[in-house]
Protein backbone atom coordinates (compact mmCIF):
# COMPACT_ATOMS: atom_id res chain seq x y z
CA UNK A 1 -3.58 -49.79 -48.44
CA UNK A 2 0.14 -50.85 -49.99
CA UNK A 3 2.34 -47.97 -49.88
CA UNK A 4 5.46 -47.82 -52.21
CA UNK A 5 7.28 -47.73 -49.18
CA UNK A 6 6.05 -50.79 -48.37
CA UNK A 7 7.32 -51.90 -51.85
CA UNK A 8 10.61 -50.81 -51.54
CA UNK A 9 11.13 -52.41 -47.56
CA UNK A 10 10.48 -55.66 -48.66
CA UNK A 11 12.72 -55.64 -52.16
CA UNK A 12 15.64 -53.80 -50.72
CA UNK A 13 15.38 -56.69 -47.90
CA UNK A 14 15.35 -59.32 -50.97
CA UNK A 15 18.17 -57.71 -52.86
CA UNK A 16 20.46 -57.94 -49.30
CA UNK A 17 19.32 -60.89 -48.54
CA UNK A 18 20.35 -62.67 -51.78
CA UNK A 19 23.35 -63.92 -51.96
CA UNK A 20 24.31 -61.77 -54.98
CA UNK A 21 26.44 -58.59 -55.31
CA UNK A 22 24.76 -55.90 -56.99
CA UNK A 23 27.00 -56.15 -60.16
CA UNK A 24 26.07 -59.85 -60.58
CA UNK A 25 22.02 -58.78 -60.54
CA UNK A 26 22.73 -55.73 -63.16
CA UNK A 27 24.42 -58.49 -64.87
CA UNK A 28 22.03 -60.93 -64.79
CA UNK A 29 19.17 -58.01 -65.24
CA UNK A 30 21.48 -56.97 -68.48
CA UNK A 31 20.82 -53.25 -66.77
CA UNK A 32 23.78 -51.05 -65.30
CA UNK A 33 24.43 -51.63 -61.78
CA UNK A 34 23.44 -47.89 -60.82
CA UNK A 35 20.02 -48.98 -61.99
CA UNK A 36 19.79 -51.90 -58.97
CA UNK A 37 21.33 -49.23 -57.02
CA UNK A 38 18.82 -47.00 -57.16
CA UNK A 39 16.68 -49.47 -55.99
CA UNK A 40 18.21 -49.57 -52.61
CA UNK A 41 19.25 -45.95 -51.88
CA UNK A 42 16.67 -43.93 -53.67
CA UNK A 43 12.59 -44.35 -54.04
CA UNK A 44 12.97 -45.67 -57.33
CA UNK A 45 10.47 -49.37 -58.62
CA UNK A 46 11.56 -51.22 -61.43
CA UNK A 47 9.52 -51.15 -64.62
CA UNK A 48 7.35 -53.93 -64.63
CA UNK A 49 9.16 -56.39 -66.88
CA UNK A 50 12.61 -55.69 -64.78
CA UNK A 51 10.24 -56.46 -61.77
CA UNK A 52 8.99 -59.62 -62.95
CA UNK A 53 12.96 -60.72 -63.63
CA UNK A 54 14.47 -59.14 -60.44
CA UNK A 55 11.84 -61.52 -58.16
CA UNK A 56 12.79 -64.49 -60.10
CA UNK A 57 16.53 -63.92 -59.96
CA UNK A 58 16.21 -63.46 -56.55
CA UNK A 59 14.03 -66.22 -55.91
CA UNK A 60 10.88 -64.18 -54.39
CA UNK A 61 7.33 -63.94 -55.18
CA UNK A 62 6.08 -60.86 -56.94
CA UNK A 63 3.10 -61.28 -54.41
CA UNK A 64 5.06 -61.11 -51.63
CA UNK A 65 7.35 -57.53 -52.78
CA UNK A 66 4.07 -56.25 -53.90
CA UNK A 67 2.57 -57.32 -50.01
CA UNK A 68 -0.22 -59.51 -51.45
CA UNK A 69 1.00 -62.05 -49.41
C-alpha cells in the first residue's frame, strides 16, 4: 500500500533535487512560495492540477511521486 509519506519522500526529493529555488517554482506554479513550502516542511499534497504542473516543471513522472513506478 502507498502511504502519503511515501508521497511526500519522493516529491520533497524532486523539489531539492531540481535545480530551482523555491521562489522560481511558486513562480512558475503562479502560487505563493509558502505554498511549495509547505510541501517540504509540513504533510501537506498539492491539489491535483498543481500536482500535475509541479511534476512537469520539475521534470518527473506523476507515476513515479505517486510510487507507481
Amino acid at each position: 500500500m502507498i502511504s502519503k509519506g511515501e508521497i511526500l519522500l519522493r516529491l520533497r526529493g524532486a523539489i531539492l533535487d531540481s535545480d530551482l529555488t523555491i521562489n522560481e517554482i511558486a513562480d512558475r506554479l503562479k502560487i505563493d512560495n509558502k505554498v511549495v513550502s509547505g510541501y517540504l516542511e509540513k504533510d501537506i499534497l498539492p491539489a491535483p492540477d498543481v500536482f500535475a504542473n509541479l511534476c512537469d516543471i520539475l521534470g518527473v513522472s506523476a507515476d513515479y511521486i505517486c510510487c507507481l513506478k
